[in-house]
Structures are given as structure tokens and as C-alpha cells.
Protein backbone atom coordinates (compact mmCIF):
# COMPACT_ATOMS: atom_id res chain seq x y z
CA UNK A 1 0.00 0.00 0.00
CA UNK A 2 1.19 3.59 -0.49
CA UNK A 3 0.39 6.50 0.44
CA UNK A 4 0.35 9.87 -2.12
CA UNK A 5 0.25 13.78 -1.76
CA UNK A 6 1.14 16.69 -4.23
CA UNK A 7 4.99 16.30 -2.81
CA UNK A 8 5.38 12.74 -3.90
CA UNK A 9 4.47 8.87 -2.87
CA UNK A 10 5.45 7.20 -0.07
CA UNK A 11 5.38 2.98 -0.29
CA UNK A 12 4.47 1.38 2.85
CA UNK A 13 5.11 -2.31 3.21
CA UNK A 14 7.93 -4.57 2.85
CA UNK A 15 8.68 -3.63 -0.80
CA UNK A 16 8.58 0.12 -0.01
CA UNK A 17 11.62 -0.42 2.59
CA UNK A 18 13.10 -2.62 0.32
CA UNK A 19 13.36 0.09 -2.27
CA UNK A 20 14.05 2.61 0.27
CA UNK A 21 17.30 0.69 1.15
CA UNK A 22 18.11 0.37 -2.57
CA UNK A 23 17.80 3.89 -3.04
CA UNK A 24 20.33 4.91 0.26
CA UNK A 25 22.27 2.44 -1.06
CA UNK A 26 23.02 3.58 -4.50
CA UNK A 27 23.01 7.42 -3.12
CA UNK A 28 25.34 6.75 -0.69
CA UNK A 29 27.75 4.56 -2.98
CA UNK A 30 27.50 7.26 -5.41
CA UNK A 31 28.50 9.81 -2.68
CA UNK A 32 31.52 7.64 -1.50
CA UNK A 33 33.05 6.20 -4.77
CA UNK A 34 32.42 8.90 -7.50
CA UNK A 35 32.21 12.17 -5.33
CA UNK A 36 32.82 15.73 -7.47
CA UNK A 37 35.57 16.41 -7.69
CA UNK A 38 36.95 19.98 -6.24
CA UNK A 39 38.47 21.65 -9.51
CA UNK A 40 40.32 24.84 -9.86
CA UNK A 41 41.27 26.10 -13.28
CA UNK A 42 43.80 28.88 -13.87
CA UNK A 43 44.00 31.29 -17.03
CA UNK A 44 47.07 31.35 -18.84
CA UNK A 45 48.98 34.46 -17.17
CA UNK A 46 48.34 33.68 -13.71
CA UNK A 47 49.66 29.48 -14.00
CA UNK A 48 52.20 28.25 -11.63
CA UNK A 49 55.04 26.15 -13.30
CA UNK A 50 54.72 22.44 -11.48
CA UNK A 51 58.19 21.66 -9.72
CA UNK A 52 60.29 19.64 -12.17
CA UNK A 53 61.13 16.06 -11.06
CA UNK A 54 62.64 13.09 -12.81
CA UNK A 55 62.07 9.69 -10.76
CA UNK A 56 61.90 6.01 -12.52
CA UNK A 57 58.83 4.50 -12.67
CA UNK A 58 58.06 1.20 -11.88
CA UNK A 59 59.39 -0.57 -14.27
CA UNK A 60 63.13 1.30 -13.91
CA UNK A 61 62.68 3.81 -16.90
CA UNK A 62 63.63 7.56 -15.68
CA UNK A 63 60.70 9.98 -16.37
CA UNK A 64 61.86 13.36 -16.59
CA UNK A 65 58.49 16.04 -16.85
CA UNK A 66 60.48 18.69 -18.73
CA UNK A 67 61.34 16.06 -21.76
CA UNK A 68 56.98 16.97 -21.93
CA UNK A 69 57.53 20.52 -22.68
CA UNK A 70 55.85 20.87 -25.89
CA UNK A 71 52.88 18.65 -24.54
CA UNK A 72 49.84 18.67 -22.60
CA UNK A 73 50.83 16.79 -19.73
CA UNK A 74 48.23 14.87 -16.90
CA UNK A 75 49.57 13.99 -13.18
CA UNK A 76 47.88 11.66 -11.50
CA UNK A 77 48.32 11.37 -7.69
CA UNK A 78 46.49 8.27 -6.87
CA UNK A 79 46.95 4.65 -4.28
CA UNK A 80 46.14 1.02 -4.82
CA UNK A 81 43.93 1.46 -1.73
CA UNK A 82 41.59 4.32 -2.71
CA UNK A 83 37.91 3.52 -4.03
CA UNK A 84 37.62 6.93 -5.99
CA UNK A 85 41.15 6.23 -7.67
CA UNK A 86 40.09 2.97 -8.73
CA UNK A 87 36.85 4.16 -10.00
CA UNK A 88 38.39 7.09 -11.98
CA UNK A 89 40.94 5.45 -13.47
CA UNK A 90 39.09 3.76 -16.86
CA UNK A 91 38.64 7.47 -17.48
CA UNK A 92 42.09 8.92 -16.96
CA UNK A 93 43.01 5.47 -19.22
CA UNK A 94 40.30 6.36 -21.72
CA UNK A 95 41.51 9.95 -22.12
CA UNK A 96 45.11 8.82 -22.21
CA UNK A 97 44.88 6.69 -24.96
CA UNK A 98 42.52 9.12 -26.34
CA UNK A 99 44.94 12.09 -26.95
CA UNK A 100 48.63 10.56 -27.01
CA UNK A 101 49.15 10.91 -30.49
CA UNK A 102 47.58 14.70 -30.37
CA UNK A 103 49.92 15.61 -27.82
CA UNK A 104 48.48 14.31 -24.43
CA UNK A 105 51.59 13.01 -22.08
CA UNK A 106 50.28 11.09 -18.94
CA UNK A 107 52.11 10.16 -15.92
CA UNK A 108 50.51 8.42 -12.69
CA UNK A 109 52.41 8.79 -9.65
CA UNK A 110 51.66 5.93 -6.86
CA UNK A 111 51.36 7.01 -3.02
CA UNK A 112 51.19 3.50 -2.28
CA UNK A 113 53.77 2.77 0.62
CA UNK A 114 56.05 -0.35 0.38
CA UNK A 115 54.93 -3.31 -2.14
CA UNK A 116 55.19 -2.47 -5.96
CA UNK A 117 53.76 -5.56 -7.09
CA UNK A 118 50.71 -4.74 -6.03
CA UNK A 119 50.66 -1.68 -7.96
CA UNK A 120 52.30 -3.62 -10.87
CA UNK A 121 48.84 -5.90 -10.47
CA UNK A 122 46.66 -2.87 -10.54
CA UNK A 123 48.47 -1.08 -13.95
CA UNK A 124 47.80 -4.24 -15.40
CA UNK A 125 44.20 -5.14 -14.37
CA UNK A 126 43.36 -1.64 -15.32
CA UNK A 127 45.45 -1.47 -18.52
CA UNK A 128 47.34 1.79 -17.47
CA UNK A 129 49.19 2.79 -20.40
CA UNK A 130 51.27 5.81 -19.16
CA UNK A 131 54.23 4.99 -16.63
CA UNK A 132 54.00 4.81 -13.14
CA UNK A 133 55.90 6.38 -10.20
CA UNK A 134 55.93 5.32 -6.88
CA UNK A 135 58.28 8.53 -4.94
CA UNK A 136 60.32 7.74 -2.14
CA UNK A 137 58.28 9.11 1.02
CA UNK A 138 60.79 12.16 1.21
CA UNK A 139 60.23 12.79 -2.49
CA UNK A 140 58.90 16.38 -3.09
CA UNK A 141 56.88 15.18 -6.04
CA UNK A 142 53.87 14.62 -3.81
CA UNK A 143 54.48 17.47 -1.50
CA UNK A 144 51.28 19.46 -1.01
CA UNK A 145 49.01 16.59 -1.66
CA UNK A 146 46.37 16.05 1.28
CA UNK A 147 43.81 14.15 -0.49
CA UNK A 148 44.08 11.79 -2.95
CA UNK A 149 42.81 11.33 -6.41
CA UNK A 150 44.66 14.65 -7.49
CA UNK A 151 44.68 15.25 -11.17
CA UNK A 152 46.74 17.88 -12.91
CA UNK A 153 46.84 19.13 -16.07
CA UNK A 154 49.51 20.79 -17.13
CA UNK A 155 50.54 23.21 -20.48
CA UNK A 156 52.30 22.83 -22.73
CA UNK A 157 54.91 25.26 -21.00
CA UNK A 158 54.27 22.74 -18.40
CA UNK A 159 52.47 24.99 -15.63
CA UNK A 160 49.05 23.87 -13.80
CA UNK A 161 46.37 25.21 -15.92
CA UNK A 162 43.77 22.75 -14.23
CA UNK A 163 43.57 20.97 -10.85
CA UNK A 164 40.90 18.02 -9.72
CA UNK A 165 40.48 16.95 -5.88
CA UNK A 166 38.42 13.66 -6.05
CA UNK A 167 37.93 11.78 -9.11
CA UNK A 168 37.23 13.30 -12.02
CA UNK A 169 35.25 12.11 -14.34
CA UNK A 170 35.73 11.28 -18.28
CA UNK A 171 34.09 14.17 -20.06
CA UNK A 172 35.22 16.48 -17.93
CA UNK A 173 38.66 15.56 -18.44
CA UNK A 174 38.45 15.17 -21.83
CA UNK A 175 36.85 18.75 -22.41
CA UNK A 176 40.00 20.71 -20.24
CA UNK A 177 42.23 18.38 -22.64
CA UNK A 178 41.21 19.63 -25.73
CA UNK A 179 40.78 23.13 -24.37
CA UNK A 180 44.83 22.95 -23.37
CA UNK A 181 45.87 21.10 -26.68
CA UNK A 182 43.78 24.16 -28.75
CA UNK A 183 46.09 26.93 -26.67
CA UNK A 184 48.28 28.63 -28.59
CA UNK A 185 52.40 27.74 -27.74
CA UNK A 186 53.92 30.78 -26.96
CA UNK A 187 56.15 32.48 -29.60
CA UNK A 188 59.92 31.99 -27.80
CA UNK A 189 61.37 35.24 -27.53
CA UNK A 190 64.50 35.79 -29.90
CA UNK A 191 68.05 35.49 -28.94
């Protein structure tokens, strides 16, 4: 039986709990695993240059981010451990593979503590096709980073034109992508 006003229906009974508890349910896994993201964006004269850092990723190879310069280049701060980095990362993969040849570099940089196979495990069950870092703990790479999924996007001049805290999703991503890959390169002054 339910009951019905000008506001809505409520459904009494076993079936209308039942489908109350469905409802919290997906709300609240919604709410925990794909949150919104906190995103700043900065215009092109007021971007910050991202400290430079070269550290091997996990499979020895040195990653340097100013051999990028040139390219649009995502960070991705992110754990093993972390529901809303496991849930964003199809997209990050997605938008990867998506714009490598147009000038998209990606680089994912572990927080994970201790055991690389089990980040090893997770690039592979998840297909990760940019290299992975996992910093020493007294690495500066990470410095600044409270939270974690942190996204970055750099410019091509390789300062932070965009900034997600909490997973961002694919479109989203893809839109500040294009947006950074349309930018103009600055003319180099002459010498």
C-alpha cells in the first residue's frame, strides 16, 4: 500500500523499505566512490610552473616532466587502496589513450607505501598505459598533496592550468584536454 500527496508517494510495506534501502544504497555509494571532484582552473597568465622532477617508474625507466615541454601533460596522484582512484581510473586510461598521439603526455604517480607488485597488479588489471611512479616518502613530487585522487593538467609550457580533488570524471577531463591542446604555444622570444 502507499500512500500519495502533491509532494510525492510514499510505499508502505515490505517492498517500499526494500526500495528505500536500494535507493540509500546507491546514493550513498555514489556519494563515496564517485564524489565531485573539487576543480580549480587557472588562465594562462596567472599558472604556476609544477616543480620539475625526474624519478623512474616502476618498471626502472627515468621519467623526466620537462622532456613533456611541448605537450599537454596529466599527473595523476592516486593509491592502490583508494575507491575513488580505482573508480576514476578507466577514465584517466580512456583519455590517455585518447589524446597521445595529439599531444596528451600522462604520468601516474603511486602514493602506495612499500609493495610495488601490487601496484604492478593494478596497472595491469586496469590497462594503465602511461608509466608509473611510486616517490620515495621524502620525495617532493607529492608534497602538497592532502587528499588523494589529485589530477593535474599541465601546459604545454608545463604549468598547472587545471587541478581536480576527487575523481574526475571522463568528459570532464576530456573537455579541459582539448581546451589545453587548442592553446596557442607561446612564440619563444629571440636570442
Amino acid at each position: 500500500m502507499s500512500s500519495c500527496s502533491t509532494g510525492g508517494c510514499v510505499m508502505g510495506g515490505k517492498f517500499g523499505w526494500v526500495l528505500l534501502a536500494a535507493v540509500g544504497a546507491i546514493l550513498a555509494y555514489q556519494a563515496f566512490f564517485r564524489p565531485s571532484a573539487r576543480h580549480v582552473a587557472a588562465e594562462p597568465g596567472q599558472r604556476q610552473a609544477m616543480q620539475p622532477f625526474e624519478l623512474r617508474d616502476i618498471n626502472g625507466k627515468l621519467f623526466r616532466l620537462a622532456d613533456h615541454k611541448g605537450r599537454v601533460v596529466m599527473v595523476n596522484f592516486w593509491a592502490t587502496w583508494c575507491p575513488p582512484c580505482q573508480n576514476e581510473t578507466p577514465d584517466l586510461v580512456n583519455v590517455a589513450n585518447q589524446f597521445a598521439a595529439k599531444g596528451l603526455s600522462a604520468v601516474g604517480i603511486s602514493l602506495d607505501r612499500g609493495d610495488p607488485d601490487k601496484v604492478q597488479k593494478f596497472v595491469t588489471e586496469y590497462k594503465i598505459p602511461y608509466p608509473i611512479i611510486m616517490p620515495p616518502e621524502d620525495s617532493a613530487v607529492a608534497q602538497g598533496i592532502e587528499a588523494i585522487p589529485v589530477t593535474l593538467l599541465l601546459d604545454r609550457q608545463g604549468k598547472i592550468a587545471q587541478r581536480w580533488v576527487g575523481a574526475v570524471d571522463e568528459e570532464t577531463l576530456r573537455k579541459a584536454v582539448e581546451g589545453l591542446l587548442a592553446e596557442e604555444m607561446p612564440a619563444r622570444p629571440a636570442k
